[in-house]
Protein backbone atom coordinates (compact mmCIF):
# COMPACT_ATOMS: atom_id res chain seq x y z
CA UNK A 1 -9.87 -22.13 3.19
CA UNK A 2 -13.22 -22.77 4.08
CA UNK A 3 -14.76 -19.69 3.28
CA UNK A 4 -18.38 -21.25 3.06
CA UNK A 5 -18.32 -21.85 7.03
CA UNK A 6 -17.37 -18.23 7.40
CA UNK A 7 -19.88 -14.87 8.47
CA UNK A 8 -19.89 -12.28 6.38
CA UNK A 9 -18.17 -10.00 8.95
CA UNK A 10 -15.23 -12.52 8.63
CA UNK A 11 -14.75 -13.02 5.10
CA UNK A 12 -14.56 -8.72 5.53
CA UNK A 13 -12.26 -8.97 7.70
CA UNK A 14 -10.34 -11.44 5.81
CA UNK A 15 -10.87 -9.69 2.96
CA UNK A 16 -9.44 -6.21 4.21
CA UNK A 17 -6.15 -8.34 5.90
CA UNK A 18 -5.22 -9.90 2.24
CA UNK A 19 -5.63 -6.29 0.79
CA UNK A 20 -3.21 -5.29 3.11
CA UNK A 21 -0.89 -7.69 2.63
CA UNK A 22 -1.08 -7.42 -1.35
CA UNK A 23 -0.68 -3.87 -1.35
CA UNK A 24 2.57 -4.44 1.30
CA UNK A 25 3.58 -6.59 -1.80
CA UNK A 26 2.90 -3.86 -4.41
CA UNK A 27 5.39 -1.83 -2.51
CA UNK A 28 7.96 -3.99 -1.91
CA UNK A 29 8.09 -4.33 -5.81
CA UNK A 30 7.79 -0.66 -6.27
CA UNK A 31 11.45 0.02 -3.98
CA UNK A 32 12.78 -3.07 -5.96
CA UNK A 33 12.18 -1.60 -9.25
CA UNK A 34 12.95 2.23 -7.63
CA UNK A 35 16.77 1.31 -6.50
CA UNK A 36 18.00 1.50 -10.24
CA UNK A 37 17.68 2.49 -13.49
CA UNK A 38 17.55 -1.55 -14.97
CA UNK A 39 16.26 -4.39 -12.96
CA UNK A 40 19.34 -7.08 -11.72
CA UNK A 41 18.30 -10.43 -12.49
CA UNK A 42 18.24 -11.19 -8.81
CA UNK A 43 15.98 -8.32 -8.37
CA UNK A 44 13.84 -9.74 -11.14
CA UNK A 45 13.77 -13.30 -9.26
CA UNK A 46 12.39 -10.95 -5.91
CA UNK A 47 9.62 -9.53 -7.98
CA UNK A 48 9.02 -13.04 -9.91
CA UNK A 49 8.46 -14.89 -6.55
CA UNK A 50 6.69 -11.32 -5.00
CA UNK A 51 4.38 -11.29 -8.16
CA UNK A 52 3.77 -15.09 -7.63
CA UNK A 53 2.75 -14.26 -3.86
CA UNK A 54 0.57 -11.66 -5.31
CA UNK A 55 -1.48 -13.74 -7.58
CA UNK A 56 -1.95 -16.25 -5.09
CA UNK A 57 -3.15 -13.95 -2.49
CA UNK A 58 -5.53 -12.35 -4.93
CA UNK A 59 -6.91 -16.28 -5.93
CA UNK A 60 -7.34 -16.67 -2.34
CA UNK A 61 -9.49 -13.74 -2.28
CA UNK A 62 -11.85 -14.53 -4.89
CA UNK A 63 -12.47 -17.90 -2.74
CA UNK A 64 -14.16 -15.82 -0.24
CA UNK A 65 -17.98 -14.65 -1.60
């Protein structure tokens, strides 16, 4: 990412765009799991792959300070 190269105004800004973005992803997990009662197993594959997005969002923001 190259967050060595970056100001400290942009790595907040960065910072406050992935926190958007993972708590877009928090929700999108909440309606999955808020349609019914038990989970389908192609609803659990959605969260699986929205869970993975998650973590990988949240590594990418410990690469910034």
């Amino acid at each position: 990412m190259g967050a060595q190269h970056l100001t400290q105004d942009e790595k907040a800004r960065l910072y406050d765009n992935m926190l958007l973005r993972y708590q877009r992803l928090q929700e999108q997990v909440r309606l999955i799991k808020a349609k019914s009662f038990e989970v389908s197993h192609e609803d659990q594959l959605q969260i699986n792959s929205i869970e993975e997005s998650m973590r990988r969002l949240y590594n990418d923001t410990q690469k910034l300070f």
